[in-house]
PDB file of N, CA and C in Angstrom:
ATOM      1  N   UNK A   1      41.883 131.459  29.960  1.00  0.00           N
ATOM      2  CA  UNK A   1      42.448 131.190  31.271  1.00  0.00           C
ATOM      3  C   UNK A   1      41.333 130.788  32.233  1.00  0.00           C
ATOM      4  N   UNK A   2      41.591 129.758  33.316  1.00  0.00           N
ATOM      5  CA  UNK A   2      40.692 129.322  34.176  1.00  0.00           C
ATOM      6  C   UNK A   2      40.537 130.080  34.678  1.00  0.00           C
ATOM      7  N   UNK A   3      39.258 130.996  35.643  1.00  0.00           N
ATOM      8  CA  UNK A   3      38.866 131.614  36.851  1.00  0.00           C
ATOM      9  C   UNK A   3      39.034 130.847  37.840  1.00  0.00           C
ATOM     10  N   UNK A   4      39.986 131.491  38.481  1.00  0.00           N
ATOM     11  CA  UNK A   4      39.918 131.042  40.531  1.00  0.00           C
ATOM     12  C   UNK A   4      38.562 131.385  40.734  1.00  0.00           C
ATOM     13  N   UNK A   5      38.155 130.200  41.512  1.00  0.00           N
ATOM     14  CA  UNK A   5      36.921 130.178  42.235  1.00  0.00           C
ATOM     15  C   UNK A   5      37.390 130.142  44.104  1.00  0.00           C
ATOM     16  N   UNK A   6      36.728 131.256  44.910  1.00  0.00           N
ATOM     17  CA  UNK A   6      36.701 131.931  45.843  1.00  0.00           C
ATOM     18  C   UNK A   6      37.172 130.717  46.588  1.00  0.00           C
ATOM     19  N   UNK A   7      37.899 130.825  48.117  1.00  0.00           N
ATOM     20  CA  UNK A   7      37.978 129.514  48.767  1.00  0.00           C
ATOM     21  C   UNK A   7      38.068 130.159  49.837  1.00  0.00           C
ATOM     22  N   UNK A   8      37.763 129.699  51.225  1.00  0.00           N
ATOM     23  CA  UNK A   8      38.179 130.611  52.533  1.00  0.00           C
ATOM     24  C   UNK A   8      38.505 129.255  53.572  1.00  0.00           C
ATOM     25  N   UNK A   9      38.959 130.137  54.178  1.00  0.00           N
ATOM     26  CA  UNK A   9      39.692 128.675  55.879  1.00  0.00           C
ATOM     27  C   UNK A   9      39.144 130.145  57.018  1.00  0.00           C
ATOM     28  N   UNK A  10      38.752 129.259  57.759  1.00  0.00           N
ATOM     29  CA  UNK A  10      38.563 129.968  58.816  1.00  0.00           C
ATOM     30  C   UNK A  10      38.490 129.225  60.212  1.00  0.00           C
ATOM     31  N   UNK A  11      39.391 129.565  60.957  1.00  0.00           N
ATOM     32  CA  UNK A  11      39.420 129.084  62.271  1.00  0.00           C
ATOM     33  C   UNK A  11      39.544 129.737  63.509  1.00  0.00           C
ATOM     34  N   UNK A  12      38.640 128.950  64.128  1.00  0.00           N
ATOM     35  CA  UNK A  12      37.966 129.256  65.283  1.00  0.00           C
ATOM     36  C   UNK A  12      38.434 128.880  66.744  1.00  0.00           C
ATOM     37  N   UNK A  13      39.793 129.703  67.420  1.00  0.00           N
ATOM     38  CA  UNK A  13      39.807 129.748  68.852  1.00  0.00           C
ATOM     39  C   UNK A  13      40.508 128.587  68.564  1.00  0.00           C
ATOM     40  N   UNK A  14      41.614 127.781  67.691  1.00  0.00           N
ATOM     41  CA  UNK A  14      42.181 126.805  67.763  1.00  0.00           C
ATOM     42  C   UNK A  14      41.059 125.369  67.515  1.00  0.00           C
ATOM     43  N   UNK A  15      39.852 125.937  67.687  1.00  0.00           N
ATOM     44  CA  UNK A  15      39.311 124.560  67.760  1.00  0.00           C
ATOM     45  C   UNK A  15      38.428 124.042  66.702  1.00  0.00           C
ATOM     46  N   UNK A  16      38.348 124.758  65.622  1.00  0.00           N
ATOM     47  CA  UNK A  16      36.996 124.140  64.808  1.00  0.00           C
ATOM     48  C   UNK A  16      37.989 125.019  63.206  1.00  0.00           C
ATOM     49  N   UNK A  17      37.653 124.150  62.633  1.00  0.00           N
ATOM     50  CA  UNK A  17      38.141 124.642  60.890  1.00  0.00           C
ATOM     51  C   UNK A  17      36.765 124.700  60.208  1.00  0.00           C
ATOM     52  N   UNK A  18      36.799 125.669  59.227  1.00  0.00           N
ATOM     53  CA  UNK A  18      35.239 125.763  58.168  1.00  0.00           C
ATOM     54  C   UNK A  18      36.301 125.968  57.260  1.00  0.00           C
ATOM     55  N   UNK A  19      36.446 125.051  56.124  1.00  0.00           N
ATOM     56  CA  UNK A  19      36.726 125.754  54.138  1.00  0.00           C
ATOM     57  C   UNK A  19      35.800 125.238  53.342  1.00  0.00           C
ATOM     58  N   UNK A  20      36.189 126.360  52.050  1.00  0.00           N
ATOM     59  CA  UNK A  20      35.338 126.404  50.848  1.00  0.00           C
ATOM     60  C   UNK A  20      36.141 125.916  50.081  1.00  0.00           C
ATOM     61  N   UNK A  21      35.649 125.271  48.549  1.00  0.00           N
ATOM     62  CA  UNK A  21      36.583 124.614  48.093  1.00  0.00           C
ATOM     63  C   UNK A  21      37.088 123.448  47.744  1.00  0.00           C
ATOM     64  N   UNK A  22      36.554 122.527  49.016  1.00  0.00           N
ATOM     65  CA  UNK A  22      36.861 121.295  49.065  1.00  0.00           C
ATOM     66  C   UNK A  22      36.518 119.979  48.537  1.00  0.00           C
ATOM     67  N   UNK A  23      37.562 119.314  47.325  1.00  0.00           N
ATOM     68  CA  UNK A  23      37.095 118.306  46.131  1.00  0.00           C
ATOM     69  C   UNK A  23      36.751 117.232  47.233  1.00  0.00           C
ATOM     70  N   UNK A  24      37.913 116.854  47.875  1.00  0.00           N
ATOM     71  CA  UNK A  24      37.769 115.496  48.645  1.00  0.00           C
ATOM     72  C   UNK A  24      38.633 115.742  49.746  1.00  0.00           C
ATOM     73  N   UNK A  25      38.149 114.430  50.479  1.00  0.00           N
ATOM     74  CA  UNK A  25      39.116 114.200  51.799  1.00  0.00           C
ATOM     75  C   UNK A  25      39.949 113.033  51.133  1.00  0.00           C
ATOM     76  N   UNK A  26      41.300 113.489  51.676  1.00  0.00           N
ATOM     77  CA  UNK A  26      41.915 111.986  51.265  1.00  0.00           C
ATOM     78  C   UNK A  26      42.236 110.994  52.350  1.00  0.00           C
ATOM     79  N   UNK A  27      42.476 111.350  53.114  1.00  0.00           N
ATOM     80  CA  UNK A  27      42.756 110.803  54.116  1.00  0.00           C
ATOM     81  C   UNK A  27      42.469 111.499  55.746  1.00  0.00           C
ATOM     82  N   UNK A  28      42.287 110.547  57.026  1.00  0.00           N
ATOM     83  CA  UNK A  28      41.981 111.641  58.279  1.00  0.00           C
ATOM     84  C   UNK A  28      42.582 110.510  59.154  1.00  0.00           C
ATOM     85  N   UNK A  29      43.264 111.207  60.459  1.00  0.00           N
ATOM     86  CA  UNK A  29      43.801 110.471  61.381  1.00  0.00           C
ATOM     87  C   UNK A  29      43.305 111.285  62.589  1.00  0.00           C
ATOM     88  N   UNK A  30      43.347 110.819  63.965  1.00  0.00           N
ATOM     89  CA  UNK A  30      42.999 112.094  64.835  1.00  0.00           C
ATOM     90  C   UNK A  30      44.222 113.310  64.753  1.00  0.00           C
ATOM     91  N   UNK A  31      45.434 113.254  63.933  1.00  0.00           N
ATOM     92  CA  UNK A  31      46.225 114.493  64.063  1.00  0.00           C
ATOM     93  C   UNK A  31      46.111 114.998  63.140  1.00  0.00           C
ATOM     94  N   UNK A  32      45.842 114.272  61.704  1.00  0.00           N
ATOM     95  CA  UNK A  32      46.084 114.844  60.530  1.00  0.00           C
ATOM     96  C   UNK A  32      44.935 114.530  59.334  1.00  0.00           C
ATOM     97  N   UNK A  33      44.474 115.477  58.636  1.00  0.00           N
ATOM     98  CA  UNK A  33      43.351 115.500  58.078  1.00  0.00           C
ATOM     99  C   UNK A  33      44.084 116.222  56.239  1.00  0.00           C
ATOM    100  N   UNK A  34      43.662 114.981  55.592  1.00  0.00           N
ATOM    101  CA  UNK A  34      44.258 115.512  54.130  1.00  0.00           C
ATOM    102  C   UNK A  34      42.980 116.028  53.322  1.00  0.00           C
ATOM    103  N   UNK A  35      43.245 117.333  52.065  1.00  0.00           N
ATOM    104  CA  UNK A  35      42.190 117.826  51.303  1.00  0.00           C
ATOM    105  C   UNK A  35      42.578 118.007  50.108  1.00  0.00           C
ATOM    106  N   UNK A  36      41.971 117.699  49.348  1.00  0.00           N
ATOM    107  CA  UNK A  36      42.095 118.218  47.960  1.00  0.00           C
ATOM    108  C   UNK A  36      41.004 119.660  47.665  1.00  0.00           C
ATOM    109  N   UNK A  37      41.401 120.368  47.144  1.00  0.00           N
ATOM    110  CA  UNK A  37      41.166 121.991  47.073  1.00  0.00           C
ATOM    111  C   UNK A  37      40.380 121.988  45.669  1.00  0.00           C
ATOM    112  N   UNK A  38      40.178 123.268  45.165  1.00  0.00           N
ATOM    113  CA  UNK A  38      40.038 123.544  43.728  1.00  0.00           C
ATOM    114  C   UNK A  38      41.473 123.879  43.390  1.00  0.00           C
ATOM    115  N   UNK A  39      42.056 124.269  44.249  1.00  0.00           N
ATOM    116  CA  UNK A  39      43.814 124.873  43.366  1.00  0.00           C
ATOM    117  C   UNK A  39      44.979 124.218  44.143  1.00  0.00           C
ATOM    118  N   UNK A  40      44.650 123.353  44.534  1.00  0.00           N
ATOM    119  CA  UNK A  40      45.910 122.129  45.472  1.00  0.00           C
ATOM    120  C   UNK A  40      45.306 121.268  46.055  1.00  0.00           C
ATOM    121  N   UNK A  41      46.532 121.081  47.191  1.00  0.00           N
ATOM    122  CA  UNK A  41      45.786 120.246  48.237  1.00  0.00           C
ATOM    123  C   UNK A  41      46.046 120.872  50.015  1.00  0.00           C
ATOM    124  N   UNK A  42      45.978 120.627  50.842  1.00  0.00           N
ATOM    125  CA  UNK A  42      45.426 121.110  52.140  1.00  0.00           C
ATOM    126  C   UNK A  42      45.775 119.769  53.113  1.00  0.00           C
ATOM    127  N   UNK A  43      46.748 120.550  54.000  1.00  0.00           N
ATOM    128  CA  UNK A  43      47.104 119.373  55.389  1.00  0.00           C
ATOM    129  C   UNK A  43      46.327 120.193  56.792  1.00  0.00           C
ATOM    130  N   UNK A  44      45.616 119.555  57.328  1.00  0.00           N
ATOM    131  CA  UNK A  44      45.424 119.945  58.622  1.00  0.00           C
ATOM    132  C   UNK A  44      46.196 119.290  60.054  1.00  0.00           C
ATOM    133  N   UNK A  45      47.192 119.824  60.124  1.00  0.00           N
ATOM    134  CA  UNK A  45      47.669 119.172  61.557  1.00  0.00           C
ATOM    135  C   UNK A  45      46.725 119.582  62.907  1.00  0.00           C
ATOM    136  N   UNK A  46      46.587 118.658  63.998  1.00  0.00           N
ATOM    137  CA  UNK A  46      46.086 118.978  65.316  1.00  0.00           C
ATOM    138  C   UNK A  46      46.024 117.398  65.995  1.00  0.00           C
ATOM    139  N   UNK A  47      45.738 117.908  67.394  1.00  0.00           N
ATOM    140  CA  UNK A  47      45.065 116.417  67.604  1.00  0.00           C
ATOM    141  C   UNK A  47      43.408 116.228  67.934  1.00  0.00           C
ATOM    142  N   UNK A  48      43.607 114.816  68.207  1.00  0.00           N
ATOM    143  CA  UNK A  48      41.625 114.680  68.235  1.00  0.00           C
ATOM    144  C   UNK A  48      40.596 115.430  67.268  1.00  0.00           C
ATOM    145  N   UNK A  49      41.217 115.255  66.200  1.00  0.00           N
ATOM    146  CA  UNK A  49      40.859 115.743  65.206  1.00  0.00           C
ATOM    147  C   UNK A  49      39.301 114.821  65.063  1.00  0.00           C
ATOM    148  N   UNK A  50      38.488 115.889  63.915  1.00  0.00           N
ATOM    149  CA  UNK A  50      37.066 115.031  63.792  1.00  0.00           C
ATOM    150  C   UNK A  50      36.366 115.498  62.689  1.00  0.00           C
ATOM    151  N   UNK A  51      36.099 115.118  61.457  1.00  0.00           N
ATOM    152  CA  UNK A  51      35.835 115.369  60.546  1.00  0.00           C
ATOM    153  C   UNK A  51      34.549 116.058  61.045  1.00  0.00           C
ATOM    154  N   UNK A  52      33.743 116.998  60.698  1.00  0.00           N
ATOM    155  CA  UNK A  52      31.476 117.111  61.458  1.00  0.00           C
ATOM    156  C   UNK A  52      31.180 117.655  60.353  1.00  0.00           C
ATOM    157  N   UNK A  53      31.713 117.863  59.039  1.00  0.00           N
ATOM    158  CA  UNK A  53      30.961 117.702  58.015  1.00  0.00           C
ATOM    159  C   UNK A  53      31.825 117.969  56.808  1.00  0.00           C
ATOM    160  N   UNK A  54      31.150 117.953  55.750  1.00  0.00           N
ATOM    161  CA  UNK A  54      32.340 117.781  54.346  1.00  0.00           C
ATOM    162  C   UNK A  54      31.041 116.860  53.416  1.00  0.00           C
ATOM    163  N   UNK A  55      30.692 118.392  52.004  1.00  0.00           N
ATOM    164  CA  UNK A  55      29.260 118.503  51.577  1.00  0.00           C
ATOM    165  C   UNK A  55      30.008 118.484  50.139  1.00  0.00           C
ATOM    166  N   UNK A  56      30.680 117.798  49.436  1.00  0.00           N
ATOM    167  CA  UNK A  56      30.869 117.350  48.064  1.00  0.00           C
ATOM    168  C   UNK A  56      30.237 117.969  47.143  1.00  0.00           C
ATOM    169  N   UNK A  57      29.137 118.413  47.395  1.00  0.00           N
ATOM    170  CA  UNK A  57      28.528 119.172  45.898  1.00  0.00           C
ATOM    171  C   UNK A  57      28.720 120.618  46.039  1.00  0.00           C
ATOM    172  N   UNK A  58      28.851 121.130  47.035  1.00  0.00           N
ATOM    173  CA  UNK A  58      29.618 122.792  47.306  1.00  0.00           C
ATOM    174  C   UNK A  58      30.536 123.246  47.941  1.00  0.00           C
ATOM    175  N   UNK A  59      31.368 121.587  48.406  1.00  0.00           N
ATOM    176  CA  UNK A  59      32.922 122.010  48.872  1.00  0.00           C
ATOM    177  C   UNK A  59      33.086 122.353  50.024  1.00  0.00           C
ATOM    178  N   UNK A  60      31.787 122.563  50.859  1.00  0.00           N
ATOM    179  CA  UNK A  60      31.625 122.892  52.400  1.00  0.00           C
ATOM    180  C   UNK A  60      32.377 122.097  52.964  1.00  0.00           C
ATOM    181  N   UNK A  61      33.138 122.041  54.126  1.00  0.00           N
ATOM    182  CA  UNK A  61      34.332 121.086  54.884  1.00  0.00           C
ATOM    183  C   UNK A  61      34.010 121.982  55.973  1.00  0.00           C
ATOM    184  N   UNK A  62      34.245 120.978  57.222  1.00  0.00           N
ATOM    185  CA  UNK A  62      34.462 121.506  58.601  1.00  0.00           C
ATOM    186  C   UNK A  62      35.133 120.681  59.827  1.00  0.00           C
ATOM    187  N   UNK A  63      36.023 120.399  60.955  1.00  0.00           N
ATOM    188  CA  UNK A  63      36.725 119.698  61.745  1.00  0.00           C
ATOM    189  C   UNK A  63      36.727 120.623  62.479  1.00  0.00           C
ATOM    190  N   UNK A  64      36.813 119.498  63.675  1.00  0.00           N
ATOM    191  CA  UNK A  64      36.949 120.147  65.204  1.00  0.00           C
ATOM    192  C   UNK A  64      37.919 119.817  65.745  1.00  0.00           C
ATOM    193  N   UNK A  65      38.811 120.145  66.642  1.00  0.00           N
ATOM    194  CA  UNK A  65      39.808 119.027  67.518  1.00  0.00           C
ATOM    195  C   UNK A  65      40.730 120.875  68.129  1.00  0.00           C
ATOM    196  N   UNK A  66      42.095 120.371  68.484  1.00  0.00           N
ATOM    197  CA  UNK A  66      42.981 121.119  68.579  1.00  0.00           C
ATOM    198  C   UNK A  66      43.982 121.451  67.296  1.00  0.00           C
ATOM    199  N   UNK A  67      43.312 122.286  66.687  1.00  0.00           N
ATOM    200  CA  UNK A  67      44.201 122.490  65.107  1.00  0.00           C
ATOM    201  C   UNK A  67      45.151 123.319  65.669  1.00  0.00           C
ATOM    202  N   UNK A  68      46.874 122.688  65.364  1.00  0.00           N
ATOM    203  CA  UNK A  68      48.024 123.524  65.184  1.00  0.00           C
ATOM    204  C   UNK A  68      48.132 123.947  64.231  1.00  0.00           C
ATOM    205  N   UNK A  69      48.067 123.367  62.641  1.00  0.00           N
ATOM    206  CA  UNK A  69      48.467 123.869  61.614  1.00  0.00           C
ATOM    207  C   UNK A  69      47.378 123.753  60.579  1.00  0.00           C
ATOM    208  N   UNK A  70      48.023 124.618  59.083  1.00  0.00           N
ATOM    209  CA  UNK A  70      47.746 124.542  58.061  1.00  0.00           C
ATOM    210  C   UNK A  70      48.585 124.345  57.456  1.00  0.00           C
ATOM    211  N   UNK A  71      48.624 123.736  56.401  1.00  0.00           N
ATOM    212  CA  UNK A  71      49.656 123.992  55.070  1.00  0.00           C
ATOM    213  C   UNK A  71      48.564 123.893  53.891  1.00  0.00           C
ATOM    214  N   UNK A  72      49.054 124.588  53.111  1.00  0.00           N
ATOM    215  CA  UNK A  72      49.079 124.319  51.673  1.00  0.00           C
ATOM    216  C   UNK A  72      49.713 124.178  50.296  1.00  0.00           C
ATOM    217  N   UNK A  73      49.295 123.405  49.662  1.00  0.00           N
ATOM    218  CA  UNK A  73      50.473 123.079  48.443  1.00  0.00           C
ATOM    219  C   UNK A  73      49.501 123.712  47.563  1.00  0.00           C
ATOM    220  N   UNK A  74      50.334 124.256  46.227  1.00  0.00           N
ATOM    221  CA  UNK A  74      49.632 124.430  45.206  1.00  0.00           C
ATOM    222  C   UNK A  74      49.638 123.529  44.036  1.00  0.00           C
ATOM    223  N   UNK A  75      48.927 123.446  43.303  1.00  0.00           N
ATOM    224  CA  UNK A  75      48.877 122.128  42.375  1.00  0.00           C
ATOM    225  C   UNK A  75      49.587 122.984  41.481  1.00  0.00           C
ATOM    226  N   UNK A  76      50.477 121.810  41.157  1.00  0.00           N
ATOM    227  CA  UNK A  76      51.995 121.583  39.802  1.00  0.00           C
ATOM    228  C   UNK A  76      51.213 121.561  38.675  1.00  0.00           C
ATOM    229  N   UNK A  77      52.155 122.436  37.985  1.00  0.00           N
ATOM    230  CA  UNK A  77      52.037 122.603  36.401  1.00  0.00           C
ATOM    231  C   UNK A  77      53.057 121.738  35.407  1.00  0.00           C
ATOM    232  N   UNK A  78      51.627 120.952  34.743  1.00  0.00           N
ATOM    233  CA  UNK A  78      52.832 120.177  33.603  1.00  0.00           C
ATOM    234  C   UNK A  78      53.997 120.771  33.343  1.00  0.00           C
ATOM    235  N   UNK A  79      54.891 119.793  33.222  1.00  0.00           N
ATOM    236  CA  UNK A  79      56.386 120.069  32.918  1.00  0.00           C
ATOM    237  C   UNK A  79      56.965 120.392  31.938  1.00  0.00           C
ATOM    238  N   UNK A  80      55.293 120.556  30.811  1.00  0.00           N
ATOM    239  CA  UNK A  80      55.416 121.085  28.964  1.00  0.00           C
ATOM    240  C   UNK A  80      55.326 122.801  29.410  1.00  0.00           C
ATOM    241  N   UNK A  81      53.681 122.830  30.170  1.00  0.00           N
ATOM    242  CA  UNK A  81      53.445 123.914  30.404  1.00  0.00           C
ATOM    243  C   UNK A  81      54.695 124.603  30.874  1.00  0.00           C
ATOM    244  N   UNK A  82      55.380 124.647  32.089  1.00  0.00           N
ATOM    245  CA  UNK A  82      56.382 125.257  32.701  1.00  0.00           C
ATOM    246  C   UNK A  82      57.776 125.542  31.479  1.00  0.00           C
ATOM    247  N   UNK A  83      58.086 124.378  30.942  1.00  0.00           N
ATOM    248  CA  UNK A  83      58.691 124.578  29.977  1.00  0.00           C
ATOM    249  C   UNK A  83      58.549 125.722  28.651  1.00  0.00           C
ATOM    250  N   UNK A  84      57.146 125.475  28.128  1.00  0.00           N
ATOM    251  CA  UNK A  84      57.216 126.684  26.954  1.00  0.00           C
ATOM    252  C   UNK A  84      55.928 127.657  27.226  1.00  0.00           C
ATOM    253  N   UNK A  85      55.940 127.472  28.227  1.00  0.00           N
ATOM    254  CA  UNK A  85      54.709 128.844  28.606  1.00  0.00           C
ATOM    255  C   UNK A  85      53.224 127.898  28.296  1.00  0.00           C
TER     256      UNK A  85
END
């Protein structure tokens, strides 16, 4: 079985995001900021959003702006897997 590797979000006073974790950015708008995770993917809603760093070789990510939200999805399991265990 794979080991989960540690991930944290932490936000600051509405205004600044720090996570661990982070494969890629997929996309960034000033409201909305997309992530790919080690175990999903990651929406950041806000506005004036601003990417100020995002370090690819240890997953470091950070944005500033007015963050309203988080979401997260968890990444889908083949449809064999789900099927026979």
């Amino acid at each position: 079985m794979e080991e989960a590797k540690l991930q944290t979000v932490l936000i600051e006073q509405q205004k600044k995001i720090t996570m661990t974790g982070v494969l890629s950015v997929d996309s960034f708008t000033a409201q909305q900021i997309s992530l790919t995770l080690d175990n999903g993917r990651a929406s950041i809603a806000g506005d004036d959003l601003k990417i100020i760093a995002f370090t690819k070789a240890n997953g470091n990510f950070a944005a500033s702006g007015k963050i309203s939200g988080v979401r997260f999805l968890s990444k889908k399991e083949k449809l064999t897997k789900r099927l026979f265990g």
